[in-house]
C-alpha atoms as a PDB file:
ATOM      1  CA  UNK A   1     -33.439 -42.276   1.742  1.00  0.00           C
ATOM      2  CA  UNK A   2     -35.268 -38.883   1.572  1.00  0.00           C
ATOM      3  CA  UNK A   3     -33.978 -35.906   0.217  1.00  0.00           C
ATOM      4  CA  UNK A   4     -34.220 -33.056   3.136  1.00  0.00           C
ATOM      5  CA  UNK A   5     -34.122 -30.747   0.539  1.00  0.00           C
ATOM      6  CA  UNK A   6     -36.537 -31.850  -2.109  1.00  0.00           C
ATOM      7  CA  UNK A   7     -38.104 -34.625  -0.057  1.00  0.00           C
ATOM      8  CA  UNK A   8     -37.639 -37.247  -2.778  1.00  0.00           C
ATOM      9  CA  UNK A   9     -37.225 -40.738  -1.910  1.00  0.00           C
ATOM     10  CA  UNK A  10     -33.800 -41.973  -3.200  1.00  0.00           C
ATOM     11  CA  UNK A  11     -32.942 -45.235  -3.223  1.00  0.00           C
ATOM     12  CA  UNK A  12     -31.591 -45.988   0.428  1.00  0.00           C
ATOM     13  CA  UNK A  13     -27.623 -46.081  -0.821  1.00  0.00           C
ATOM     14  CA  UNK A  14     -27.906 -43.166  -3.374  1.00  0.00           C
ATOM     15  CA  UNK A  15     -25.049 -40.874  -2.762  1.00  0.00           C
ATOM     16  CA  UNK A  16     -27.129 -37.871  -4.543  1.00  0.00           C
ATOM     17  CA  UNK A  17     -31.068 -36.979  -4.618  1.00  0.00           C
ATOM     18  CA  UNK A  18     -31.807 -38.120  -7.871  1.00  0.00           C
ATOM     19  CA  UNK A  19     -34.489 -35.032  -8.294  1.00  0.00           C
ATOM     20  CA  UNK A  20     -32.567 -32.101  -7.449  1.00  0.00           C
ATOM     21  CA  UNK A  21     -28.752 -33.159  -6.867  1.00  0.00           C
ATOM     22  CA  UNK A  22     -27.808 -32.591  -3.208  1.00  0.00           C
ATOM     23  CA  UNK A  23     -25.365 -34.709  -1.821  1.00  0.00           C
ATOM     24  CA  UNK A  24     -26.877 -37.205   0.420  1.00  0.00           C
ATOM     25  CA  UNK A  25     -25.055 -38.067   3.849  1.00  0.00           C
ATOM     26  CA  UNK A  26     -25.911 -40.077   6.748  1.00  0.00           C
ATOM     27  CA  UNK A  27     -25.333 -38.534  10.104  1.00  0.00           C
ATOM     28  CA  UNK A  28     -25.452 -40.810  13.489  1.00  0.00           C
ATOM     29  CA  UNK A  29     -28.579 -38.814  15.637  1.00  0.00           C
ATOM     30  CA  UNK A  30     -25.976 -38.919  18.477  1.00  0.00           C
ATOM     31  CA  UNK A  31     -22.725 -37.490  17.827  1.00  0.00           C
ATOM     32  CA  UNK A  32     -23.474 -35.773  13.699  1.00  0.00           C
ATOM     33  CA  UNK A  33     -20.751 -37.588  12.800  1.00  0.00           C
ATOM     34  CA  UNK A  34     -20.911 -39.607   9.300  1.00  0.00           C
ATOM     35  CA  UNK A  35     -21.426 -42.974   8.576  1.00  0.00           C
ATOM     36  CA  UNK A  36     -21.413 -45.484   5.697  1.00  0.00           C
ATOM     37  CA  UNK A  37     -24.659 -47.173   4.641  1.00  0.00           C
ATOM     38  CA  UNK A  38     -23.646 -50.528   6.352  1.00  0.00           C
ATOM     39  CA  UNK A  39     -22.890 -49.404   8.997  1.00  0.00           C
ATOM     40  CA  UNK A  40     -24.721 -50.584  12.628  1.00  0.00           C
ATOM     41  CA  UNK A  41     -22.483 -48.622  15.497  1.00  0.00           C
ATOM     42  CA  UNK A  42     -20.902 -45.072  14.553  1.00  0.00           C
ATOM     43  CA  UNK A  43     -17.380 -45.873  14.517  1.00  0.00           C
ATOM     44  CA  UNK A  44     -17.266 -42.062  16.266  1.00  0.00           C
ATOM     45  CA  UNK A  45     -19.359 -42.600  19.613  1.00  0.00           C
ATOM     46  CA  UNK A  46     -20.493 -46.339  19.305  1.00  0.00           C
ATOM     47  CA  UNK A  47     -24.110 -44.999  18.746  1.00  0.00           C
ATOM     48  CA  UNK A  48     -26.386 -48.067  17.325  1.00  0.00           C
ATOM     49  CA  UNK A  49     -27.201 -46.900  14.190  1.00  0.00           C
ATOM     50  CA  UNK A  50     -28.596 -50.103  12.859  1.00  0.00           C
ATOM     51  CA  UNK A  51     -32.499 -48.898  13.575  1.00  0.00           C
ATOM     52  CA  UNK A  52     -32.310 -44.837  12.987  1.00  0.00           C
ATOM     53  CA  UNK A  53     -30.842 -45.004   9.113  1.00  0.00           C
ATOM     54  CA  UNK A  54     -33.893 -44.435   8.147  1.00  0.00           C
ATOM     55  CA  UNK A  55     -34.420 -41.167   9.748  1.00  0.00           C
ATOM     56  CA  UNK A  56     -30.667 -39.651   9.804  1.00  0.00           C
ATOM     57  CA  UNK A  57     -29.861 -38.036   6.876  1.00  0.00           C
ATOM     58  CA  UNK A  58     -28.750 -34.929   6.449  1.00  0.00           C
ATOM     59  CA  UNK A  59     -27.278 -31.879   4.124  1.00  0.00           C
ATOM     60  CA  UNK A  60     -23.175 -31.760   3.680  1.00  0.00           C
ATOM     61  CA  UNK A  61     -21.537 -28.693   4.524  1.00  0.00           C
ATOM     62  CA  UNK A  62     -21.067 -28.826   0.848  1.00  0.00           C
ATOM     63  CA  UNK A  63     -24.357 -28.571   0.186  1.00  0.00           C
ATOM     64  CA  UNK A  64     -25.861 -26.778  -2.711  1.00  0.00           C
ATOM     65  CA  UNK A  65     -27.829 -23.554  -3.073  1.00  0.00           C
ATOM     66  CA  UNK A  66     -31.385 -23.781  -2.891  1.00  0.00           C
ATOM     67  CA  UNK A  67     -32.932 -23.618  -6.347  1.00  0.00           C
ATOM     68  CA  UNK A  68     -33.371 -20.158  -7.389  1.00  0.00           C
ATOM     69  CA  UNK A  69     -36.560 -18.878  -9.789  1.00  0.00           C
ATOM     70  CA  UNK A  70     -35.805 -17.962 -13.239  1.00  0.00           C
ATOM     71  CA  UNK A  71     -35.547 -14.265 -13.769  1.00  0.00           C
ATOM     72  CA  UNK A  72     -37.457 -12.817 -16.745  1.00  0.00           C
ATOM     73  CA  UNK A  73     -34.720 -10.937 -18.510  1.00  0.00           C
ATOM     74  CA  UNK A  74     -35.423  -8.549 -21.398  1.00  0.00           C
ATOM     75  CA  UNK A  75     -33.105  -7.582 -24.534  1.00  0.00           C
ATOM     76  CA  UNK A  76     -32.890  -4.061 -23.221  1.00  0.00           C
ATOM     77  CA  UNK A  77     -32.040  -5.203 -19.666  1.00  0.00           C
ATOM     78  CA  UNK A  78     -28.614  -6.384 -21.069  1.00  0.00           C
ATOM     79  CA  UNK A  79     -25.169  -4.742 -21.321  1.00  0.00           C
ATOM     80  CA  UNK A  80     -23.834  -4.388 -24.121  1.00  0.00           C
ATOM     81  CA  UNK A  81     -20.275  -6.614 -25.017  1.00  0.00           C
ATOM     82  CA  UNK A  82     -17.621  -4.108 -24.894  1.00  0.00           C
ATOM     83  CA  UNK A  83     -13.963  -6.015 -26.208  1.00  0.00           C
ATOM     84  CA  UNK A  84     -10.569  -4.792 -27.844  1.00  0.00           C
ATOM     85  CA  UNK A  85      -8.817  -6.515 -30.538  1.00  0.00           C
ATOM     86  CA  UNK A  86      -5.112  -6.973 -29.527  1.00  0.00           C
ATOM     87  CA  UNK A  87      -2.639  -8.157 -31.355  1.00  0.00           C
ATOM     88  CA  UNK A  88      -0.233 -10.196 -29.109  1.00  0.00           C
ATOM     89  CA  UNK A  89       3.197 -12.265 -30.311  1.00  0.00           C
ATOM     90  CA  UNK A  90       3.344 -15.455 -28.690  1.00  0.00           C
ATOM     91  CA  UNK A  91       7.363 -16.905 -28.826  1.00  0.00           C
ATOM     92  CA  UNK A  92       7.831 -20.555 -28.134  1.00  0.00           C
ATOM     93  CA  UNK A  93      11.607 -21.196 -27.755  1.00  0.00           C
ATOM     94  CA  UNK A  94      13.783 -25.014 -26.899  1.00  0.00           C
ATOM     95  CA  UNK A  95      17.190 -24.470 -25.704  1.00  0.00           C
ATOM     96  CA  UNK A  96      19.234 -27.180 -27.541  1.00  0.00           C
ATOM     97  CA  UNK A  97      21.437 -28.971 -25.319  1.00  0.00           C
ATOM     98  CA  UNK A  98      19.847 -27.275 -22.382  1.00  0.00           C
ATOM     99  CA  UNK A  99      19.736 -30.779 -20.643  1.00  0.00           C
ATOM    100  CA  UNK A 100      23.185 -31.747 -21.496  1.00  0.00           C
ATOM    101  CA  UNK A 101      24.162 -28.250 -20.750  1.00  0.00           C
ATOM    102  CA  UNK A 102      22.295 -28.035 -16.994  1.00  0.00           C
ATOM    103  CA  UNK A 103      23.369 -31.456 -16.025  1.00  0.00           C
ATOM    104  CA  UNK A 104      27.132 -30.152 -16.097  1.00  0.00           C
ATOM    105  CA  UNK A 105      26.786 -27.024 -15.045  1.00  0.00           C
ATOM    106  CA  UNK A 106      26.101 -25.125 -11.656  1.00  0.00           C
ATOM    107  CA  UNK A 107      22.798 -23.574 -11.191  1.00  0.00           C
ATOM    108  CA  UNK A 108      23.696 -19.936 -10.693  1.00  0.00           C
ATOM    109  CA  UNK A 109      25.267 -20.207 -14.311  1.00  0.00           C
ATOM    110  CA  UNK A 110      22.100 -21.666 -15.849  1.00  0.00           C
ATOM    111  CA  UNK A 111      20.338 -18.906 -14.566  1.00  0.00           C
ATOM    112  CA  UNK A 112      22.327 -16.510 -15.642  1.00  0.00           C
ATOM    113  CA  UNK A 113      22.646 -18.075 -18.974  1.00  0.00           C
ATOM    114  CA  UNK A 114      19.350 -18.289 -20.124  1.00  0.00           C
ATOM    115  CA  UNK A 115      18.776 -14.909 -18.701  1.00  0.00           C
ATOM    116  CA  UNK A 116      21.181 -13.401 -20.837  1.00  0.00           C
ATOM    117  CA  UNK A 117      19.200 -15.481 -23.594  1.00  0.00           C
ATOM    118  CA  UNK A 118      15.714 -14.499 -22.749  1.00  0.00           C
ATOM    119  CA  UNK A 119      16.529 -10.638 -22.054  1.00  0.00           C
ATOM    120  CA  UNK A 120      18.241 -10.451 -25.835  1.00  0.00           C
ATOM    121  CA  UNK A 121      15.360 -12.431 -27.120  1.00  0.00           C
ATOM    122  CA  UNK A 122      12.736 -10.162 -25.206  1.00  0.00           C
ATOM    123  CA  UNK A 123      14.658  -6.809 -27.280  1.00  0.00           C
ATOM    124  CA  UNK A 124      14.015  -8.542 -30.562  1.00  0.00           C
ATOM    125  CA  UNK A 125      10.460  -9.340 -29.952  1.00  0.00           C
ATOM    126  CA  UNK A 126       9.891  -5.714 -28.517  1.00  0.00           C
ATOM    127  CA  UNK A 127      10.765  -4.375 -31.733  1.00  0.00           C
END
């Protein structure tokens, strides 16, 4: 199967061009729907597509970008990497007997429960 965007010659049940990595699909020449490499009749339109495999491939819509030059970039042509050291607290908490606790209780009371919990734990870490 040839690539129509490289024009390599995969081998005929190669998914991807081998050369340049576009994906590879076979379209039936009647109806653009696709078909599997077995296949003799598009299961779409009942096209024979036994005889035109050959000829029928085509890009996805996924296709990639065509290949791009390389751009000649110089030092100066470069921003410079601006940052900002933070300093961040990271908390990691485990409410013990939260499952126990949850599986008794109603869900507007877990709520407010570990609310209560997080907004006094949120006041110590603030400070």
């Amino acid at each position: 199967m040839q690539c129509p965007q490289c024009q390599f010659e995969n081998r005929e049940d190669a998914k991807f061009c081998k050369k340049c990595g576009n994906k590879l699909e076979r379209l039936c020449p009647s109806c653009s729907h696709p078909y599997q490499v077995d296949s003799l009749f598009c299961d779409e339109c009942g096209c024979d597509i036994g005889s035109a495999k050959e000829t029928s491939s085509a890009i996805s819509e996924t296709e990639s970008p065509p290949h791009q030059p390389a751009v000649d970039i110089k030092p100066n042509d470069v921003a410079p990497i601006d940052g900002e050291r933070k300093y961040v607290t990271v908390l990691f908490s485990d409410l013990s007997g939260y499952t126990a606790m949850s599986e008794k209780l109603d869900p507007e009371e877990i709520k407010e429960i570990t609310s209560r919990i997080f907004g006094e734990v949120s006041k110590i870490v603030a400070n």
